[in-house]
C-alpha atoms as a PDB file:
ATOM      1  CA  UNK A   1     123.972 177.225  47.658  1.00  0.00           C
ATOM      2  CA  UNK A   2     123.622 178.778  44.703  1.00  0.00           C
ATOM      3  CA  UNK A   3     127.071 180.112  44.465  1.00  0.00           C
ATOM      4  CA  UNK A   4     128.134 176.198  45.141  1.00  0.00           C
ATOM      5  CA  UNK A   5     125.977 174.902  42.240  1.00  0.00           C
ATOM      6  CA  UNK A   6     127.217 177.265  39.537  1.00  0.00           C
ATOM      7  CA  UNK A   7     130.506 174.843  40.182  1.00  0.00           C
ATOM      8  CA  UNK A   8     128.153 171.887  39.563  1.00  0.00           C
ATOM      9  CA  UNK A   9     127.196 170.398  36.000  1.00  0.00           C
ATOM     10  CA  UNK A  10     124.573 168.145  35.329  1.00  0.00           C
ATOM     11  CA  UNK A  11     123.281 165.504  32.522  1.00  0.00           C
ATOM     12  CA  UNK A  12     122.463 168.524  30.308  1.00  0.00           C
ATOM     13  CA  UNK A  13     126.162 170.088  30.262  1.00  0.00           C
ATOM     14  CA  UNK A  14     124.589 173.258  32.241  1.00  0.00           C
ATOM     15  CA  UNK A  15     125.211 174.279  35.565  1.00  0.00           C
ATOM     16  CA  UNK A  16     122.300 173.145  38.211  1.00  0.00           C
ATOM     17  CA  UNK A  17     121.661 176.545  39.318  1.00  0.00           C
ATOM     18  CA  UNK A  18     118.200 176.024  37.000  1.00  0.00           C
ATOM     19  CA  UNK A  19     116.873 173.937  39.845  1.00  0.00           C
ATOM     20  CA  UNK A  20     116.830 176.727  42.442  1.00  0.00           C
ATOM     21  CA  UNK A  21     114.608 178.994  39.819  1.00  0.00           C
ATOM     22  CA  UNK A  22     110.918 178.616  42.262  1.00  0.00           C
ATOM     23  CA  UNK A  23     108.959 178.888  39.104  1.00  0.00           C
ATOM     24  CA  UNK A  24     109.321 175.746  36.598  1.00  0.00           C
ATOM     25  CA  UNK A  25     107.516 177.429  33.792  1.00  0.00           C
ATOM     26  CA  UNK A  26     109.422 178.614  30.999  1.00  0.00           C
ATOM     27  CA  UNK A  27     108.851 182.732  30.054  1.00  0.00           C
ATOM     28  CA  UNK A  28     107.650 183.019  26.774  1.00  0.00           C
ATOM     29  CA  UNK A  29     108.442 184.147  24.357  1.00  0.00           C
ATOM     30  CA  UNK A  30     112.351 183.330  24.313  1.00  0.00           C
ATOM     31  CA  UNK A  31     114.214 187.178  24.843  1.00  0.00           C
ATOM     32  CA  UNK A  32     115.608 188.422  22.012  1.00  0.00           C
ATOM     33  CA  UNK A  33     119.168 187.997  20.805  1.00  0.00           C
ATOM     34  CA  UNK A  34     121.540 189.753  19.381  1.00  0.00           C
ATOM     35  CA  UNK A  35     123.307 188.926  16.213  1.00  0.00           C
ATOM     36  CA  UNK A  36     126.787 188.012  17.457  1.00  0.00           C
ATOM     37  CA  UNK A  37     125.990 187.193  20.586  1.00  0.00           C
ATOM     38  CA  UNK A  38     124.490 184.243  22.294  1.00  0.00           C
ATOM     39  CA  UNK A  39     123.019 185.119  25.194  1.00  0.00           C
ATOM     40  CA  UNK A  40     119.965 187.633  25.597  1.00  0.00           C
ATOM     41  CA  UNK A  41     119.387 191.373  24.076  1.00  0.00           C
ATOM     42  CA  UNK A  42     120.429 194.057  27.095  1.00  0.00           C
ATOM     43  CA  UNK A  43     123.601 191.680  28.378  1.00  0.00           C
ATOM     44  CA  UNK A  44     123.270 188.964  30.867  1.00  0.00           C
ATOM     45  CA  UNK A  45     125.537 185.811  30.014  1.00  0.00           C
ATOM     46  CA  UNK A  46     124.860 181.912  28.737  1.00  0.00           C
ATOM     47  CA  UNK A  47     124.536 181.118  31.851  1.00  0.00           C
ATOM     48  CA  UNK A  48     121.853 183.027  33.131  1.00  0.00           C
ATOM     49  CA  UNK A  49     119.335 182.679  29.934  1.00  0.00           C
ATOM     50  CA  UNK A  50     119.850 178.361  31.152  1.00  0.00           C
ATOM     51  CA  UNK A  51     119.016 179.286  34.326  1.00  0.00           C
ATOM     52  CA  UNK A  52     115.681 181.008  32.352  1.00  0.00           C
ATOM     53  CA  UNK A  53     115.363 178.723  29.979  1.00  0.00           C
ATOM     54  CA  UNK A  54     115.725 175.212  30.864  1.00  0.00           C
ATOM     55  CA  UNK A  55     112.920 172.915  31.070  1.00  0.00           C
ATOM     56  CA  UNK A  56     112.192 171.530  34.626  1.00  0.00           C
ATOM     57  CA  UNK A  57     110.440 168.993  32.079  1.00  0.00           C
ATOM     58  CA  UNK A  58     112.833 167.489  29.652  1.00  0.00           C
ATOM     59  CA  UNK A  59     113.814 163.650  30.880  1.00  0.00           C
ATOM     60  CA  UNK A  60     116.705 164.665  31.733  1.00  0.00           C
ATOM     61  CA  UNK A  61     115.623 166.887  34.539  1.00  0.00           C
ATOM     62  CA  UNK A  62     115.252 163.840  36.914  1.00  0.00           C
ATOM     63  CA  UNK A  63     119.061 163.052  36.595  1.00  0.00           C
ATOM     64  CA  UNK A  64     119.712 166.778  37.789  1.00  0.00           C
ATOM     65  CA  UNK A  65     117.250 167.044  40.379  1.00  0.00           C
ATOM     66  CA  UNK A  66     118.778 164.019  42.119  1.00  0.00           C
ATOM     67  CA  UNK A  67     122.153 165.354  41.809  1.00  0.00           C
ATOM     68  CA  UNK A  68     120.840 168.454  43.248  1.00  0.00           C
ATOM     69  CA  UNK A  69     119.294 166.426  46.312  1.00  0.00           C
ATOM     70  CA  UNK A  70     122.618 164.537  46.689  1.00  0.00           C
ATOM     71  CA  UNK A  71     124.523 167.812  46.880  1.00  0.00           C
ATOM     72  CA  UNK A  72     121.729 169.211  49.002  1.00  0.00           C
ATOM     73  CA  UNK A  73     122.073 166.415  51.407  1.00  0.00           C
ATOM     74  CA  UNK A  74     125.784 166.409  51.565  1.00  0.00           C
ATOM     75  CA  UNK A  75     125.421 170.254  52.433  1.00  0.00           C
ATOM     76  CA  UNK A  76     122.787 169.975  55.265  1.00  0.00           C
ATOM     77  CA  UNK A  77     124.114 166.860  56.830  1.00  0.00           C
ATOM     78  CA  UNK A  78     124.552 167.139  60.168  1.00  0.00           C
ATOM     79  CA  UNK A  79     122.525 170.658  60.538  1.00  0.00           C
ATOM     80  CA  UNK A  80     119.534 171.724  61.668  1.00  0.00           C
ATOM     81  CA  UNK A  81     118.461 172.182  58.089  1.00  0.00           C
ATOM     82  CA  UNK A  82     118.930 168.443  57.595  1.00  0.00           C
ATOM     83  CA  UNK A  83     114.652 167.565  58.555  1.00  0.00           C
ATOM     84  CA  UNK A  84     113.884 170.397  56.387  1.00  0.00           C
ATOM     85  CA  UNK A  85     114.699 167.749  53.238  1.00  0.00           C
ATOM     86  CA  UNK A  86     114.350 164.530  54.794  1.00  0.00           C
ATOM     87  CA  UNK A  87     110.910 164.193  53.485  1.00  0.00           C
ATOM     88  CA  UNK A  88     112.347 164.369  49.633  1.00  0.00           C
ATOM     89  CA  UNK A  89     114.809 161.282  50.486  1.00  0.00           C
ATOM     90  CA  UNK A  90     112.998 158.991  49.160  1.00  0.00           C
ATOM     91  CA  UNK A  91     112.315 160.171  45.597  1.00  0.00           C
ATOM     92  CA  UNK A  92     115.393 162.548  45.879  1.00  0.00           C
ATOM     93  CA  UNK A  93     113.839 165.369  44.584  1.00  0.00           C
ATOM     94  CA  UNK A  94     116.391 168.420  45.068  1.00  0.00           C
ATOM     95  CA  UNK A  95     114.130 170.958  43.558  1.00  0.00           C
ATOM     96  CA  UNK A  96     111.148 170.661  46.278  1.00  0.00           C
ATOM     97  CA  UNK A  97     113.859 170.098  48.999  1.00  0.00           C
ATOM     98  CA  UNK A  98     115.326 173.376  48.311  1.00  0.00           C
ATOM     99  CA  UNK A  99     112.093 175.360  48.395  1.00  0.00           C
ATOM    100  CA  UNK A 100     111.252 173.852  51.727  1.00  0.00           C
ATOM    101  CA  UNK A 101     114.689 175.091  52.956  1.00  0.00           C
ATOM    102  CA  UNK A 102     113.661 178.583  51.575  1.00  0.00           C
ATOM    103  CA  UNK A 103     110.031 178.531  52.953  1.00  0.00           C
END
Protein backbone atom coordinates (compact mmCIF):
# COMPACT_ATOMS: atom_id res chain seq x y z
CA UNK A 1 0.00 0.00 0.00
CA UNK A 2 2.43 2.20 0.72
CA UNK A 3 4.48 1.65 -2.32
CA UNK A 4 0.93 2.36 -4.27
CA UNK A 5 0.38 5.71 -2.46
CA UNK A 6 3.79 7.25 -3.10
CA UNK A 7 2.09 7.26 -6.87
CA UNK A 8 -0.86 9.11 -5.27
CA UNK A 9 -1.08 13.04 -4.67
CA UNK A 10 -3.43 14.70 -2.65
CA UNK A 11 -5.04 18.37 -1.99
CA UNK A 12 -1.67 19.39 -0.48
CA UNK A 13 0.57 18.55 -3.71
CA UNK A 14 2.34 15.69 -1.44
CA UNK A 15 2.15 12.19 -1.83
CA UNK A 16 -0.50 10.39 0.72
CA UNK A 17 2.00 8.17 2.13
CA UNK A 18 1.64 10.80 5.39
CA UNK A 19 -1.60 9.03 6.17
CA UNK A 20 -0.06 5.61 6.85
CA UNK A 21 2.47 7.40 9.56
CA UNK A 22 0.41 5.58 13.05
CA UNK A 23 1.40 8.57 15.03
CA UNK A 24 -0.41 12.01 13.96
CA UNK A 25 1.76 14.14 16.12
CA UNK A 26 4.29 16.14 14.56
CA UNK A 27 8.23 15.56 16.09
CA UNK A 28 9.46 18.60 17.34
CA UNK A 29 11.55 20.36 16.85
CA UNK A 30 11.69 20.38 12.86
CA UNK A 31 15.37 18.33 11.95
CA UNK A 32 17.85 20.38 10.90
CA UNK A 33 18.71 21.36 7.35
CA UNK A 34 21.34 21.84 5.46
CA UNK A 35 22.17 24.94 3.57
CA UNK A 36 21.65 23.83 -0.03
CA UNK A 37 19.56 21.29 0.53
CA UNK A 38 15.94 20.91 1.29
CA UNK A 39 15.32 18.02 2.91
CA UNK A 40 16.76 16.98 6.46
CA UNK A 41 20.57 17.08 7.91
CA UNK A 42 22.09 13.21 7.51
CA UNK A 43 20.16 12.63 3.86
CA UNK A 44 16.71 11.34 3.53
CA UNK A 45 14.69 13.09 0.59
CA UNK A 46 11.50 15.76 0.34
CA UNK A 47 9.55 13.19 0.45
CA UNK A 48 10.20 11.52 3.50
CA UNK A 49 10.53 14.82 5.89
CA UNK A 50 6.30 15.23 4.37
CA UNK A 51 5.76 12.02 5.38
CA UNK A 52 7.32 13.50 9.03
CA UNK A 53 6.08 16.56 8.82
CA UNK A 54 2.66 16.99 7.64
CA UNK A 55 -0.10 17.87 9.82
CA UNK A 56 -2.84 15.14 10.19
CA UNK A 57 -4.55 18.57 11.31
CA UNK A 58 -4.47 21.17 8.64
CA UNK A 59 -8.18 21.36 6.78
CA UNK A 60 -6.95 19.96 4.21
CA UNK A 61 -6.23 16.63 5.76
CA UNK A 62 -9.95 15.57 5.39
CA UNK A 63 -9.70 15.84 1.51
CA UNK A 64 -6.65 13.32 1.74
CA UNK A 65 -7.92 11.03 4.19
CA UNK A 66 -10.96 10.39 1.98
CA UNK A 67 -8.90 9.91 -0.99
CA UNK A 68 -6.94 7.55 1.01
CA UNK A 69 -10.25 5.58 2.02
CA UNK A 70 -11.36 5.65 -1.66
CA UNK A 71 -8.07 4.11 -2.74
CA UNK A 72 -8.22 1.87 0.29
CA UNK A 73 -11.56 0.63 -0.71
CA UNK A 74 -10.81 0.18 -4.32
CA UNK A 75 -7.75 -2.00 -3.07
CA UNK A 76 -9.64 -4.31 -0.59
CA UNK A 77 -12.74 -4.73 -2.62
CA UNK A 78 -13.64 -7.96 -3.00
CA UNK A 79 -11.06 -9.42 -0.21
CA UNK A 80 -11.18 -10.61 2.94
CA UNK A 81 -9.66 -7.37 4.11
CA UNK A 82 -12.74 -5.59 2.78
CA UNK A 83 -14.83 -5.80 6.73
CA UNK A 84 -11.64 -4.76 8.15
CA UNK A 85 -12.66 -0.94 6.76
CA UNK A 86 -16.22 -1.18 6.33
CA UNK A 87 -16.79 0.44 9.60
CA UNK A 88 -14.87 3.83 8.27
CA UNK A 89 -17.43 3.96 5.15
CA UNK A 90 -19.40 6.18 6.38
CA UNK A 91 -17.15 9.11 7.34
CA UNK A 92 -14.44 7.72 4.90
CA UNK A 93 -11.76 8.02 7.08
CA UNK A 94 -8.63 6.25 5.32
CA UNK A 95 -6.27 6.91 8.12
CA UNK A 96 -8.21 4.74 10.93
CA UNK A 97 -9.14 2.20 8.15
CA UNK A 98 -5.61 1.52 7.50
CA UNK A 99 -4.57 0.98 11.10
CA UNK A 100 -7.36 -1.49 11.55
CA UNK A 101 -5.95 -3.36 8.49
CA UNK A 102 -2.51 -3.27 10.32
CA UNK A 103 -3.87 -4.23 13.83
Amino acid sequence: MKLHMKGVFGARNSTLVYLIRLDSQIPMPAPTTVTDHPHKLGGGSVEEDQVIRLSHTHPLFNDDNEKFYRKLEEATRGTTYEASIKPFALTQNGHGAYQSLMN
